[in-house]
C-alpha atoms as a PDB file:
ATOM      1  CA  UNK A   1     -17.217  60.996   3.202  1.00  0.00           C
ATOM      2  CA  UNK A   2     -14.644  58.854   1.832  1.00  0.00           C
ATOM      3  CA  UNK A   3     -11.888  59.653   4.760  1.00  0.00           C
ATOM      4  CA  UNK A   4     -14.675  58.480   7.023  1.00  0.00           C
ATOM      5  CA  UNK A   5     -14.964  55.596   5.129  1.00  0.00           C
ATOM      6  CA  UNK A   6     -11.127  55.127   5.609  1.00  0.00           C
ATOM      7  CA  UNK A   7     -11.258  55.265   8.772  1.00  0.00           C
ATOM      8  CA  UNK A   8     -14.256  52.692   9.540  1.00  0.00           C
ATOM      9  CA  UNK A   9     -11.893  50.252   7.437  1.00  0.00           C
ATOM     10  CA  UNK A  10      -8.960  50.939   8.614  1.00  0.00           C
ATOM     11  CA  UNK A  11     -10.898  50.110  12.319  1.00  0.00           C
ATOM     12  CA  UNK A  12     -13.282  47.086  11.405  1.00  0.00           C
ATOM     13  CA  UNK A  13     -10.639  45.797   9.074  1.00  0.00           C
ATOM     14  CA  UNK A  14      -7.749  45.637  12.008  1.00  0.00           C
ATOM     15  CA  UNK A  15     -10.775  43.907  14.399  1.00  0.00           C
ATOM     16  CA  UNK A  16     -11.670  41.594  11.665  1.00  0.00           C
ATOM     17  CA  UNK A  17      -7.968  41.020  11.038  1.00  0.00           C
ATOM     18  CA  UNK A  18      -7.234  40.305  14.666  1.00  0.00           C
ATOM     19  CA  UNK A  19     -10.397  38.355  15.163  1.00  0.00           C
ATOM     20  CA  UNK A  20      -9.679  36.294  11.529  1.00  0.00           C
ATOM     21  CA  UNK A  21      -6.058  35.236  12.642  1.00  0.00           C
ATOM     22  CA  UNK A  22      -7.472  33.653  16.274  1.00  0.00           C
ATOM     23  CA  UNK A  23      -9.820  31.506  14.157  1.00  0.00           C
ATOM     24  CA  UNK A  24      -7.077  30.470  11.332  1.00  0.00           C
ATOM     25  CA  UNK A  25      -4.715  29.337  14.105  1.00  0.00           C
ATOM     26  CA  UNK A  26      -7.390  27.596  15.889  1.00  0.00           C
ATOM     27  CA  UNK A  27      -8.641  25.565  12.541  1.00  0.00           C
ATOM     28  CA  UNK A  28      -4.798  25.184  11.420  1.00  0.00           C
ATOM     29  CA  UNK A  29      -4.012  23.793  15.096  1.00  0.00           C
ATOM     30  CA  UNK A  30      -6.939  21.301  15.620  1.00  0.00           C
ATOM     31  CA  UNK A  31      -6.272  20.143  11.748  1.00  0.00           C
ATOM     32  CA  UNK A  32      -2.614  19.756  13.037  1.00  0.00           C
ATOM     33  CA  UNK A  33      -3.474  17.968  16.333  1.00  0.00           C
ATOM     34  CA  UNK A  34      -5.957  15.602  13.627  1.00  0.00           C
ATOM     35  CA  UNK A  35      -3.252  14.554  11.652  1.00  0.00           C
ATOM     36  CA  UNK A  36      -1.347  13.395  13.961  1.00  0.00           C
ATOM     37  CA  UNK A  37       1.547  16.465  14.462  1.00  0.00           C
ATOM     38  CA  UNK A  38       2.939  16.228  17.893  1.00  0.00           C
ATOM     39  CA  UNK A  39       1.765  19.434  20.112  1.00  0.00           C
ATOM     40  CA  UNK A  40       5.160  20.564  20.647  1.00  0.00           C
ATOM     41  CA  UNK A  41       5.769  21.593  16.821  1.00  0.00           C
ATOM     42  CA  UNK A  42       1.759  22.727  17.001  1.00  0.00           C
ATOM     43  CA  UNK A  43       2.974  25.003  20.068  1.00  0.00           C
ATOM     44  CA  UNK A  44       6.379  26.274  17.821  1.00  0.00           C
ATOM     45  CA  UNK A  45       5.070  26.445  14.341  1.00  0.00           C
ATOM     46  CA  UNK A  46       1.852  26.879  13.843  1.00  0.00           C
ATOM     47  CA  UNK A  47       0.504  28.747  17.023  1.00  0.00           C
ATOM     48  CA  UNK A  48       4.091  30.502  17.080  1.00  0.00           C
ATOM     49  CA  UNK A  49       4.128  31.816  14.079  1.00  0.00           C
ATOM     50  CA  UNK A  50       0.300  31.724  13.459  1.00  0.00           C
ATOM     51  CA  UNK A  51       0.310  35.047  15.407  1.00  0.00           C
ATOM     52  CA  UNK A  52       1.809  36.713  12.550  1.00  0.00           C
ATOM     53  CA  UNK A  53      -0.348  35.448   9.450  1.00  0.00           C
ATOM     54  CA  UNK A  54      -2.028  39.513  10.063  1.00  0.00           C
ATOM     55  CA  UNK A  55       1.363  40.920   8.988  1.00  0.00           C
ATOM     56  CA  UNK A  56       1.966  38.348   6.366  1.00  0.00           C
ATOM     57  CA  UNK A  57      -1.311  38.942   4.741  1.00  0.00           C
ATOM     58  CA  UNK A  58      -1.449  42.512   4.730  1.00  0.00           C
ATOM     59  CA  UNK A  59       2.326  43.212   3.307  1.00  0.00           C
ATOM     60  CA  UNK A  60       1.523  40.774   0.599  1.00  0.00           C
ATOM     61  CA  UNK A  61      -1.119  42.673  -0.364  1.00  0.00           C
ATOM     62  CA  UNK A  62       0.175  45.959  -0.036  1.00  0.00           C
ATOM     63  CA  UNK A  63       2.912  44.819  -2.114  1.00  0.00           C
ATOM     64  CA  UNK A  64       0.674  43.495  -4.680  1.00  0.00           C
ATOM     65  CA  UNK A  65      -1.127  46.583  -4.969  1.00  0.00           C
ATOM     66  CA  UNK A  66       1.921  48.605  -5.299  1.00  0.00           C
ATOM     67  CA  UNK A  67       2.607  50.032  -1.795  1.00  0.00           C
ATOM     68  CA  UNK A  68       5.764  48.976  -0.522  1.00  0.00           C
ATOM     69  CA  UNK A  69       5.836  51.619   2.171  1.00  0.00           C
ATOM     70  CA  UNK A  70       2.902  50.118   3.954  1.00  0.00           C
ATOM     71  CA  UNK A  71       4.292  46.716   3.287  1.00  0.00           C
ATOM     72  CA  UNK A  72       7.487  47.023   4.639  1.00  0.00           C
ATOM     73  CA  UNK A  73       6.452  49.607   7.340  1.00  0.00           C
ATOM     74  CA  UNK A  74       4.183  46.634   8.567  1.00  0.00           C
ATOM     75  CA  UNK A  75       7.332  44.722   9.281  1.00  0.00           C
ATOM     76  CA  UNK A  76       9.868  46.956  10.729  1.00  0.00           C
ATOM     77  CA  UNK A  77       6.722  48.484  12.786  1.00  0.00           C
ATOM     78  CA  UNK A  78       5.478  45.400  13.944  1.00  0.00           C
ATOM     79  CA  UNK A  79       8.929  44.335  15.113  1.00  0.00           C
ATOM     80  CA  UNK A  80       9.767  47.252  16.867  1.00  0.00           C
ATOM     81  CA  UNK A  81       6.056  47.235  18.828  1.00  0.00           C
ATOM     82  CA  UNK A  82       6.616  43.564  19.730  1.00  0.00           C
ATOM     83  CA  UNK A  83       9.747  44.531  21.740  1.00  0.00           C
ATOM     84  CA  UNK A  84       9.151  48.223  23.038  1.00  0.00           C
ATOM     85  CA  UNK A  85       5.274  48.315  23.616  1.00  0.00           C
ATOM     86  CA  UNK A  86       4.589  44.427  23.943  1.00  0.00           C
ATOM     87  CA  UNK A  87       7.624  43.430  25.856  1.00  0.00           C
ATOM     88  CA  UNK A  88       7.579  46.821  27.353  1.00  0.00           C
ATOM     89  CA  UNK A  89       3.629  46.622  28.737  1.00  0.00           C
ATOM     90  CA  UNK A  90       3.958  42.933  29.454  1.00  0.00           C
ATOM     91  CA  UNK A  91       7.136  43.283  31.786  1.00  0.00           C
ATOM     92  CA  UNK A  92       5.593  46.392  33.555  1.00  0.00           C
ATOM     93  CA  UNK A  93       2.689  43.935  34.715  1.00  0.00           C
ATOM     94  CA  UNK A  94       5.037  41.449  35.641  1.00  0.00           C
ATOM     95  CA  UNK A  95       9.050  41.155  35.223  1.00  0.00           C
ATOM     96  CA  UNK A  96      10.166  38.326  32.445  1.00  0.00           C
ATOM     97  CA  UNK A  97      12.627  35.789  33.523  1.00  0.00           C
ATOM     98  CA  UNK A  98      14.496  34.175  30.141  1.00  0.00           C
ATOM     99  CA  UNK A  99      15.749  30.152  31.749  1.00  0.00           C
ATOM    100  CA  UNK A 100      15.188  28.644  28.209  1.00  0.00           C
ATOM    101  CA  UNK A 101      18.546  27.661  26.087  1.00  0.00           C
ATOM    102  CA  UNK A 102      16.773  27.229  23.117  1.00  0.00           C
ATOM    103  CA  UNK A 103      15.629  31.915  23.456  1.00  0.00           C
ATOM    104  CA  UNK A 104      19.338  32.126  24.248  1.00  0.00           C
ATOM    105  CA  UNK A 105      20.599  30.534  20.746  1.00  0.00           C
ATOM    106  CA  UNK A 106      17.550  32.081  19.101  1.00  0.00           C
ATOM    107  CA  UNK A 107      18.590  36.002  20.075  1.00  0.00           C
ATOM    108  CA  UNK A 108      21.886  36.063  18.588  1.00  0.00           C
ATOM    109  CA  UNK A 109      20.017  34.545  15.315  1.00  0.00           C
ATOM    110  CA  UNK A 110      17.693  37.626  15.621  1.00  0.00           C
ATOM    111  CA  UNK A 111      20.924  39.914  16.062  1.00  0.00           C
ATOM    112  CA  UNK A 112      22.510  38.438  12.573  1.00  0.00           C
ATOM    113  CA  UNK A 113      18.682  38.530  11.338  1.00  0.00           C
ATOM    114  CA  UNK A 114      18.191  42.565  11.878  1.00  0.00           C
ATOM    115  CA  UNK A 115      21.973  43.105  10.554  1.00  0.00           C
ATOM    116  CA  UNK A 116      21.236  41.265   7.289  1.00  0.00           C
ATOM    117  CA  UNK A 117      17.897  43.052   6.745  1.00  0.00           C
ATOM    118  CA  UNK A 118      20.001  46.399   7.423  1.00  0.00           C
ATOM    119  CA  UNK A 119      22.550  45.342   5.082  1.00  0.00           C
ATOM    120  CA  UNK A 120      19.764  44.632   1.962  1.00  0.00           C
ATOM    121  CA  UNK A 121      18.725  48.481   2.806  1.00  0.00           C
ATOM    122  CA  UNK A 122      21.763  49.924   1.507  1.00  0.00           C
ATOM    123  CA  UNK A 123      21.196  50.315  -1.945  1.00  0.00           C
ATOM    124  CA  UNK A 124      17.958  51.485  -1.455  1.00  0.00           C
ATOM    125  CA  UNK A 125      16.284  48.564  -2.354  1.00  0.00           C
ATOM    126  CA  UNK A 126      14.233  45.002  -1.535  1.00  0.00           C
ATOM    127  CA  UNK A 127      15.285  43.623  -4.980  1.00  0.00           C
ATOM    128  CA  UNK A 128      13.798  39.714  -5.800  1.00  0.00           C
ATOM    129  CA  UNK A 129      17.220  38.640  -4.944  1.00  0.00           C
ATOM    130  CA  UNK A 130      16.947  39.984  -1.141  1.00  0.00           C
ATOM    131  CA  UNK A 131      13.765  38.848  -0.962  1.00  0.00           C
ATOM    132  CA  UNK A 132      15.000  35.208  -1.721  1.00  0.00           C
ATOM    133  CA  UNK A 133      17.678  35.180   0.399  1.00  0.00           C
ATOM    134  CA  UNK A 134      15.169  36.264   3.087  1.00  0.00           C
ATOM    135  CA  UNK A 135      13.552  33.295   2.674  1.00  0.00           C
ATOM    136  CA  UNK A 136      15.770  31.329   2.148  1.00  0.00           C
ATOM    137  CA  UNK A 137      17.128  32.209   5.755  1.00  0.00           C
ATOM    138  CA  UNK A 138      13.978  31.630   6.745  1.00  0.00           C
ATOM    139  CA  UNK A 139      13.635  27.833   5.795  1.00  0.00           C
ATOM    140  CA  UNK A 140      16.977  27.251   7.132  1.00  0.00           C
ATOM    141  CA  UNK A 141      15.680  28.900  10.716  1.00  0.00           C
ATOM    142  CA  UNK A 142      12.636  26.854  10.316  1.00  0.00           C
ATOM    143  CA  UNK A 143      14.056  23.577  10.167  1.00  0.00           C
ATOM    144  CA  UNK A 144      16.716  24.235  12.901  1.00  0.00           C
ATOM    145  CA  UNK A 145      13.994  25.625  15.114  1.00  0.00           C
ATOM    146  CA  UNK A 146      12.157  21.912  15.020  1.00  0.00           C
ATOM    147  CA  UNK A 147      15.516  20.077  15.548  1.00  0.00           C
ATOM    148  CA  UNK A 148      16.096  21.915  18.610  1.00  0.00           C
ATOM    149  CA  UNK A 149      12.681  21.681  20.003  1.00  0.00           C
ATOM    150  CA  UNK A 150      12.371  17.935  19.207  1.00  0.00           C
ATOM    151  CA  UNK A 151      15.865  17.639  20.690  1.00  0.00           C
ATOM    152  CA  UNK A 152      15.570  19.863  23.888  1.00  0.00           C
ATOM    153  CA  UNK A 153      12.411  18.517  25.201  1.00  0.00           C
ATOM    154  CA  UNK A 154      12.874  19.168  29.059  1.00  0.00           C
ATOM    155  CA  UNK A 155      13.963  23.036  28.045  1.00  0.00           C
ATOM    156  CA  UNK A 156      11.888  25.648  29.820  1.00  0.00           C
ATOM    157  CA  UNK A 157      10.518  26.944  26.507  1.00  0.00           C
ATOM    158  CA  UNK A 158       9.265  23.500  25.345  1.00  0.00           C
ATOM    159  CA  UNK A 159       7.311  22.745  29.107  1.00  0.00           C
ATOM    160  CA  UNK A 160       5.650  26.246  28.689  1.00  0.00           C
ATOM    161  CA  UNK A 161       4.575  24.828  25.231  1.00  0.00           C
ATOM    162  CA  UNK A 162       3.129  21.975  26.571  1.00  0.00           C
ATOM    163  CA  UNK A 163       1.701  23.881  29.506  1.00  0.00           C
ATOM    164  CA  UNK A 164       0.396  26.836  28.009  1.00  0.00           C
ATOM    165  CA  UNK A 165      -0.913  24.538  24.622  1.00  0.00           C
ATOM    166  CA  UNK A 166      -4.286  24.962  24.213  1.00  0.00           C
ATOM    167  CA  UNK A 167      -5.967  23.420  20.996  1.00  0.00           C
ATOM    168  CA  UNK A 168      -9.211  23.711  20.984  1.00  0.00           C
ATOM    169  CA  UNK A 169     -11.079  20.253  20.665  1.00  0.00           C
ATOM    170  CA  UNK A 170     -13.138  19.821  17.318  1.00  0.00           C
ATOM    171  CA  UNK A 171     -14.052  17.807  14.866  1.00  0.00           C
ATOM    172  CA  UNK A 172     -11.785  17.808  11.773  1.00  0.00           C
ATOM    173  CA  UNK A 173     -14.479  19.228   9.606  1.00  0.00           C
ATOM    174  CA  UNK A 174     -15.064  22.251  11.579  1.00  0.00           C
ATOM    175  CA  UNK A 175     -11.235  22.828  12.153  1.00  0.00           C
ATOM    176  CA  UNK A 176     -10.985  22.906   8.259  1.00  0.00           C
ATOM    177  CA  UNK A 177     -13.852  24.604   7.752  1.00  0.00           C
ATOM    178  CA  UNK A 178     -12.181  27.656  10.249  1.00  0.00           C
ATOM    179  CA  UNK A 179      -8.581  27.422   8.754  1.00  0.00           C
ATOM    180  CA  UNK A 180     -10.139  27.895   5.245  1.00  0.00           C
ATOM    181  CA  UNK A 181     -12.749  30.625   6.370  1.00  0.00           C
ATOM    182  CA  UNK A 182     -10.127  32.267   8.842  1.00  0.00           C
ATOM    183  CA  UNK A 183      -8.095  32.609   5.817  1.00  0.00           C
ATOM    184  CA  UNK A 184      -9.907  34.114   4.071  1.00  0.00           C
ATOM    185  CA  UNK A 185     -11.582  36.648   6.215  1.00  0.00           C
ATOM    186  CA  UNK A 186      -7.957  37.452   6.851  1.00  0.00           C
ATOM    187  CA  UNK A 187      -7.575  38.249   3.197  1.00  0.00           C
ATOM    188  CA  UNK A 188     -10.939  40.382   2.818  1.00  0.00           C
ATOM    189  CA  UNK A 189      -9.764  42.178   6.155  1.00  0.00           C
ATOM    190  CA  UNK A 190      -6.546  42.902   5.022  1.00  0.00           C
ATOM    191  CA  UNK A 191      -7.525  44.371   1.937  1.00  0.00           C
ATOM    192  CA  UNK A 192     -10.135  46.480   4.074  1.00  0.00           C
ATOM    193  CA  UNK A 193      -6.894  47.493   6.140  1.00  0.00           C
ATOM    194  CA  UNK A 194      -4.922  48.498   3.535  1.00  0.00           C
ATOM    195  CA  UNK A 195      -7.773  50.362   1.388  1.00  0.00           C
ATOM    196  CA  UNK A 196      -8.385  52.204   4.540  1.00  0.00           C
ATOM    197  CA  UNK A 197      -4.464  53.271   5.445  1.00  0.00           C
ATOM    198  CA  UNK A 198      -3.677  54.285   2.004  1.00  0.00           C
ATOM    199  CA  UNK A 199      -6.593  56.502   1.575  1.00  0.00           C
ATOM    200  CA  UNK A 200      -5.964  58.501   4.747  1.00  0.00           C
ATOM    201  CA  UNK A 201      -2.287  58.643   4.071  1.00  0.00           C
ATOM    202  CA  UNK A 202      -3.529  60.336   0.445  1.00  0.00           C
ATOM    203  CA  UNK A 203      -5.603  62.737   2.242  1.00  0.00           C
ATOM    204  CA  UNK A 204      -3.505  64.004   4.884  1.00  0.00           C
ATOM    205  CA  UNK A 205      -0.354  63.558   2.440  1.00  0.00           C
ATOM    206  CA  UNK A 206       0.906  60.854   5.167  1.00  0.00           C
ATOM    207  CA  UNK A 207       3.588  58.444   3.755  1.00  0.00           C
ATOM    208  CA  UNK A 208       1.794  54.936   3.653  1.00  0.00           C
ATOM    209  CA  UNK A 209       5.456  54.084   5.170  1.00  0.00           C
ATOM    210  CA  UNK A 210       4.423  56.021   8.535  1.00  0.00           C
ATOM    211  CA  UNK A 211       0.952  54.341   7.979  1.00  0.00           C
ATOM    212  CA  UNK A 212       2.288  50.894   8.060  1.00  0.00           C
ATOM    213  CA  UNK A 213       4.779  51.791  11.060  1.00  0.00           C
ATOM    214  CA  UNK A 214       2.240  53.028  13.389  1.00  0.00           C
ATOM    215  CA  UNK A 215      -1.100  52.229  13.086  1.00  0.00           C
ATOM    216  CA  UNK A 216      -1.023  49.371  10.994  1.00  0.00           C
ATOM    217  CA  UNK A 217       1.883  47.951  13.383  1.00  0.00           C
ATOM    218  CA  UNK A 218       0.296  48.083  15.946  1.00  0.00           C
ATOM    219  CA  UNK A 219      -2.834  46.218  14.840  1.00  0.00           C
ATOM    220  CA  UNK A 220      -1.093  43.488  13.517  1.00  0.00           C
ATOM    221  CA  UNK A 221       0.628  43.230  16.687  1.00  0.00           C
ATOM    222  CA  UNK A 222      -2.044  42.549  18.703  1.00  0.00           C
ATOM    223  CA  UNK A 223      -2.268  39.136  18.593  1.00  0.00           C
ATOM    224  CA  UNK A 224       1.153  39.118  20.220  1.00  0.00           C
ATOM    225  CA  UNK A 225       0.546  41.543  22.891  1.00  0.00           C
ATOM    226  CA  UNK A 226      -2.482  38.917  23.845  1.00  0.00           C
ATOM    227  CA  UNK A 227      -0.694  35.648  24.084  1.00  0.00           C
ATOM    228  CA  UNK A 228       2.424  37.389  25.676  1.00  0.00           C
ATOM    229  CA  UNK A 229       0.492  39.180  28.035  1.00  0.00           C
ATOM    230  CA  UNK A 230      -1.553  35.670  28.940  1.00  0.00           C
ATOM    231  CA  UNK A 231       1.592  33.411  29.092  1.00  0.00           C
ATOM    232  CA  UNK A 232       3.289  35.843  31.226  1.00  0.00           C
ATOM    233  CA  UNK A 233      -0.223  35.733  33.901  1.00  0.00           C
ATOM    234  CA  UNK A 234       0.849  32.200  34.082  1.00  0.00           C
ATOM    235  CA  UNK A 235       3.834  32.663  35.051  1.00  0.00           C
ATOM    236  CA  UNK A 236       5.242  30.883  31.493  1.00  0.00           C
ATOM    237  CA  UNK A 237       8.102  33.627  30.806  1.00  0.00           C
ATOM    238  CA  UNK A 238       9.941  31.872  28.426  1.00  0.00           C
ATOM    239  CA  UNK A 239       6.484  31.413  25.926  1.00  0.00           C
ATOM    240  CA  UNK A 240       6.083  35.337  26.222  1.00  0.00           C
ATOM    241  CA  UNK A 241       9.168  36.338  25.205  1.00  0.00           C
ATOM    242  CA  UNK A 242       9.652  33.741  22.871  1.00  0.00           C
ATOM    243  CA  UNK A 243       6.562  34.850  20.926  1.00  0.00           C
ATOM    244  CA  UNK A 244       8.158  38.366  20.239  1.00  0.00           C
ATOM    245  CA  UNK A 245      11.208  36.768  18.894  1.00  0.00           C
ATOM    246  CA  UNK A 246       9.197  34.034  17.151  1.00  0.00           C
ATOM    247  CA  UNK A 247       7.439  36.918  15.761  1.00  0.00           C
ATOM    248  CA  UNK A 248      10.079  38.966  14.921  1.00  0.00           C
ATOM    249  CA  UNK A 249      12.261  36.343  12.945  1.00  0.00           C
ATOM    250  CA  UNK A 250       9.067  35.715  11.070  1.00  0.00           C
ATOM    251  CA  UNK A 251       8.716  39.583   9.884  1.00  0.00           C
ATOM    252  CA  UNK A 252      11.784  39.759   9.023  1.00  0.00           C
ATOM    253  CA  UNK A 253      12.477  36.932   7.127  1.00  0.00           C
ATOM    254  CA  UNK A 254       9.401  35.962   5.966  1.00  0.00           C
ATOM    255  CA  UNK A 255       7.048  38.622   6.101  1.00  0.00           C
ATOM    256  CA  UNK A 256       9.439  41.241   4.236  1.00  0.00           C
ATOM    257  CA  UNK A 257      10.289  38.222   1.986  1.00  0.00           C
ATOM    258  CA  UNK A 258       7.375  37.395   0.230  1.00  0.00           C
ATOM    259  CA  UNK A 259       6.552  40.912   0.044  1.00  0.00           C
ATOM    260  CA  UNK A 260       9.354  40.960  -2.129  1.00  0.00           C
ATOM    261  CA  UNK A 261       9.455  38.134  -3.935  1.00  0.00           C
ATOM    262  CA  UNK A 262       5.894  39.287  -5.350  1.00  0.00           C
ATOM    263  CA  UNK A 263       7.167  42.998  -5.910  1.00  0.00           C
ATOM    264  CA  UNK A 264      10.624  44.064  -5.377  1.00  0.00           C
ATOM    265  CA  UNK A 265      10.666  47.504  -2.957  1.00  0.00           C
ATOM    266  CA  UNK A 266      11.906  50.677  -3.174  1.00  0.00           C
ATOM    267  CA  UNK A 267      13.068  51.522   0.030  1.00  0.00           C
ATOM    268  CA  UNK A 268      13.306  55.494   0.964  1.00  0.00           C
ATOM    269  CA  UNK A 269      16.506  56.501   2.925  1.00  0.00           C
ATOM    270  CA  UNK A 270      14.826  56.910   6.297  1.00  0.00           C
ATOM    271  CA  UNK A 271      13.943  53.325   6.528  1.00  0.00           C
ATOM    272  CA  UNK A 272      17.295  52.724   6.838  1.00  0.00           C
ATOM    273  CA  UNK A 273      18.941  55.224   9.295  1.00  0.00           C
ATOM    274  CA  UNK A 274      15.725  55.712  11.363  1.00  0.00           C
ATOM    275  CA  UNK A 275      13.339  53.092  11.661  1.00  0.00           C
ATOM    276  CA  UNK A 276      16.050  50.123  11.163  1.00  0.00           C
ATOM    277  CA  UNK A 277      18.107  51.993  13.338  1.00  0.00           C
ATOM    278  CA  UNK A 278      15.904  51.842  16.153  1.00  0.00           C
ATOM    279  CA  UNK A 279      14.624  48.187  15.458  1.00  0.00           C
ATOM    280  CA  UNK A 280      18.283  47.065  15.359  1.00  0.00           C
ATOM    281  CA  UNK A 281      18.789  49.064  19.200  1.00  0.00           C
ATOM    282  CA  UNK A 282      15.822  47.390  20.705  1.00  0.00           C
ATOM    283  CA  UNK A 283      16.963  43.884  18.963  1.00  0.00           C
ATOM    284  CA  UNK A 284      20.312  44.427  20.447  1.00  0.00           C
ATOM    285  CA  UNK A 285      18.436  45.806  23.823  1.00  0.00           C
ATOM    286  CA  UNK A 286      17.038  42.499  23.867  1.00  0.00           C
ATOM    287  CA  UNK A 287      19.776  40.542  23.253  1.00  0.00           C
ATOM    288  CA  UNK A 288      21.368  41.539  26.360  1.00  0.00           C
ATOM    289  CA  UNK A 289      18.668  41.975  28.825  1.00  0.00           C
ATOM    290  CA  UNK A 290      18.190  38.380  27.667  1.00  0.00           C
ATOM    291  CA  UNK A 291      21.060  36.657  27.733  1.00  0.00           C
ATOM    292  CA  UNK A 292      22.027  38.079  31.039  1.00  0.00           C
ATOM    293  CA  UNK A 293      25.686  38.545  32.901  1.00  0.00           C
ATOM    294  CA  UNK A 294      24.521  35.981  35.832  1.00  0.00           C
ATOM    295  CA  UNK A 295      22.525  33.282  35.551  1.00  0.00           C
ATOM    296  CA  UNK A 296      18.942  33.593  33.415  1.00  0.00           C
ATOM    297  CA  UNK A 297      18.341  37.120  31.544  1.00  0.00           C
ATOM    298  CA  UNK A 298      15.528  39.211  32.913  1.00  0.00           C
ATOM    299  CA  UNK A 299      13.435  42.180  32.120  1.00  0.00           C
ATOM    300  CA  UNK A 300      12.295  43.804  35.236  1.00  0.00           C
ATOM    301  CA  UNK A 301       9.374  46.770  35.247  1.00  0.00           C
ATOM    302  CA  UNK A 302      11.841  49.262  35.450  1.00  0.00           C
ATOM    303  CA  UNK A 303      13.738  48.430  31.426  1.00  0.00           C
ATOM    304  CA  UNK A 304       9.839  47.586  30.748  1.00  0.00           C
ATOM    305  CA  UNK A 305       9.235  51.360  31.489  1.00  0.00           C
ATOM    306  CA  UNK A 306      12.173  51.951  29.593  1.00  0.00           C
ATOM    307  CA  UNK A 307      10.688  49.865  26.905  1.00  0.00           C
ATOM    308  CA  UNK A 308       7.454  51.832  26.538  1.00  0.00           C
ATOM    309  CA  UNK A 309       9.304  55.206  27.002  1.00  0.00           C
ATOM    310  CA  UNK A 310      11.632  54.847  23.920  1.00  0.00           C
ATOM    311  CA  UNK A 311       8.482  53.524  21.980  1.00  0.00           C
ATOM    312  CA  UNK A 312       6.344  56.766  22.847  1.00  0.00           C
ATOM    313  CA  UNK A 313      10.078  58.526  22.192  1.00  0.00           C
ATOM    314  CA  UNK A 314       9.943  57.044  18.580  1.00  0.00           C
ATOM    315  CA  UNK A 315       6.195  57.425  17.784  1.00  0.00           C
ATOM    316  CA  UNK A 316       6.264  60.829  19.007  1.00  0.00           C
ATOM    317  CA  UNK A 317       8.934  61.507  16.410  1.00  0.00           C
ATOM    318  CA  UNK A 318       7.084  59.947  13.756  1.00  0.00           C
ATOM    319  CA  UNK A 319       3.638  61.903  14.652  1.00  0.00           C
ATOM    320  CA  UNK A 320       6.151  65.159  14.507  1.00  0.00           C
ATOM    321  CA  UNK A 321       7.344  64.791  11.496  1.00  0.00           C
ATOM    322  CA  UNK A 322       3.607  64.082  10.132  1.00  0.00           C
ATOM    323  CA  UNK A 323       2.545  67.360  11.226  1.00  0.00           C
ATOM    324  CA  UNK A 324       5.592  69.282  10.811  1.00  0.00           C
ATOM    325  CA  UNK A 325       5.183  68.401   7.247  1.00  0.00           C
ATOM    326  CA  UNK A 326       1.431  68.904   7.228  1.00  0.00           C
ATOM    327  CA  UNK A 327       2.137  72.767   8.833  1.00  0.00           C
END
C-alpha cells in the first residue's frame, strides 16, 4: 500500500510541480511587467530561469531532509535531459540554427561552468564552501547576462525575446496572488515528489541518486522541453536553445548551490566519473555543434537522433545497473 502511495506522489506531485511552476512564472512575470521591469530582462530572468524554480525547489528540499543523492541527481539529471532528450527531441522535429552572439559567449561559460562543478567532485564532496562559490559564480553570471542583453538589443536572442514574450495580462492583485500561491504549491508538490522518490528507492533498494537522475530529471525538465519545443514551432531557434543553457547554468550554479549551502553533500564516486562525465560530453557536444566551423552553429535531426540515442544509451545503463543490483 505504501509503494502505491509512492508512486501516486511521485506522479501527481511531478504534474502539480509542472503545473505550479507555469503559474509562479506567470504571477512573477505580470508582477514584473507591473512594476515597471522592461520585457527583455522579464524574457531573460524571470521566464528564463523561471523554468527551473521545479529543480530549485525540490533539491532544496531534498537537501533539507537529508537526501543529497536526490538533490544533486536532480541537477546533473536535469542538465543532461535538457541537452540529450530536450535538445535531442526538439531538433528531430525541426533542426536548430544558433545566429545569436550573446549563446555563443554564453557556451564557453557553460564549458568553464561543468569543469568547475567537476572539479568540487573530487574530494568527494559539496562542502558549504563549494556551494558558495557556486553561487557566487552565479551572481557574477547573472549580472553579466543583463549587461549583455541590455547592451545587444538587435541580437537574435533578444528579438526572439521580444517575439516569443508572452505575459499574460492581469491585474496586479491576481499576478501576486499566483506568484505567492504558485510558490507554494511548488513547495507542497515538491515535498510530494520527494516523499514519493525516496520511498520507492527504499523499497526496491534504488539509490535516491538514480531516483533524482531519471525520473525526477525528467519531470523537472519538462517545463523546458515545452517552451523549447514551442519557440522552436516558431521558428525562434535561438530562445530554444538558449533555454537549455539558461537552464543548465542555473542547475549548476544555483540549483546545486543552495542545495549546499543548506546541507553540505556527500557525493558517491560515480557521480563523478559517470554521470559528470557524460554531462560534461554533451556540454562540450554542445559547445561545438553550437558555435559552428562556418557561419551560425546548427543542430540538424540527424546529431538530434544522436542526441536521444546517447540519452537512451545512458538511461539504459542506469536502469541496468538498478536491476543488476536488484538480481
Amino acid at each position: 500500500m505504501t509503494l502505491l502511495l509512492a508512486a501516486i506522489a511521485v506522479i501527481g506531485g511531478l504534474a502539480l510541480l509542472v503545473w505550479s511552476a507555469d503559474k509562479f512564472v506567470d504571477g512573477a512575470a505580470a508582477t514584473a511587467l507591473h512594476a515597471g521591469m522592461p520585457s527583455l530582462l522579464i524574457g531573460m530572468v524571470i521566464i528564463g530561469f523561471g523554468t527551473s524554480a521545479p529543480e530549485m525547489v525540490v533539491s532544496a528540499i531534498s537537501s533539507l531532509q537529508g537526501n543529497p543523492g536526490l538533490a544533486l541527481g536532480n541537477a546533473y539529471g536535469s542538465n543532461i535531459s535538457n541537452i540529450a532528450l530536450i535538445l535531442g527531441f526538439t531538433a528531430v522535429l525541426s533542426p536548430i540554427a544558433v545566429k545569436s552572439s550573446i549563446l555563443r559567449k554564453e557556451l564557453p561559460i557553460l564549458c568553464l561552468v561543468t569543469l568547475l562543478a567537476a572539479g568540487q567532485l573530487l574530494d568527494g564532496e559539496i562542502s558549504r564552501n563549494d556551494a558558495w562559490v557556486l553561487l557566487g559564480v552565479f551572481v557574477g553570471f547573472m549580472g553579466w547576462s543583463i549587461f549583455q542583453g541590455l547592451r545587444y538589443r538587435e541580437d537574435s536572442l533578444m528579438a526572439d525575446i521580444d517575439t516569443g514574450l508572452n505575459v499574460p495580462a492581469m491585474p496586479l492583485k491576481t499576478a501576486l496572488v499566483w506568484l505567492f500561491v504558485g510558490m507554494l504549491l511548488l513547495v507542497i508538490s515538491s515535498r510530494i515528489l520527494v516523499w514519493g522518490a525516496v520511498e520507492i528507492a527504499r523499497a526496491y533498494g534504488v539509490s535516491d541518486l538514480i531516483i533524482g537522475l531519471t525520473v525526477v530529471a525528467i519531470g523537472t525538465s519538462l517545463p523546458e522541453l515545452a517552451s523549447s519545443v514551442a519557440a522552436t514551432r516558431k521558428g525562434e531557434h535561438d530562445l530554444a536553445i538558449g533555454n537549455v543553457i539558461g537552464s543548465n547554468l542555473f542547475n549548476t550554479l544555483a540549483v546545486v548551490g543552495i542545495a549546499g549551502a543548506i546541507h553540505p553533500m556527500a557525493v558517491a564516486p560515480e557521480v563523478l566519473y559517470r554521470d559528470c562525465m557524460v554531462m560534461g560530453l554533451l556540454t562540450l557536444a554542445l559547445f561545438f555543434v553550437g558555435i559552428g566551423t562556418r557561419g551560425a552553429g546548427r543542430i540538424n535531426r540527424l546529431e538530434g537522433a544522436g542526441l536521444l540515442v546517447i540519452y537512451a544509451g545512458y538511461t539504459g545503463y542506469l536502469v541496468y545497473q538498478v536491476v543488476n543490483k536488484l538480481a
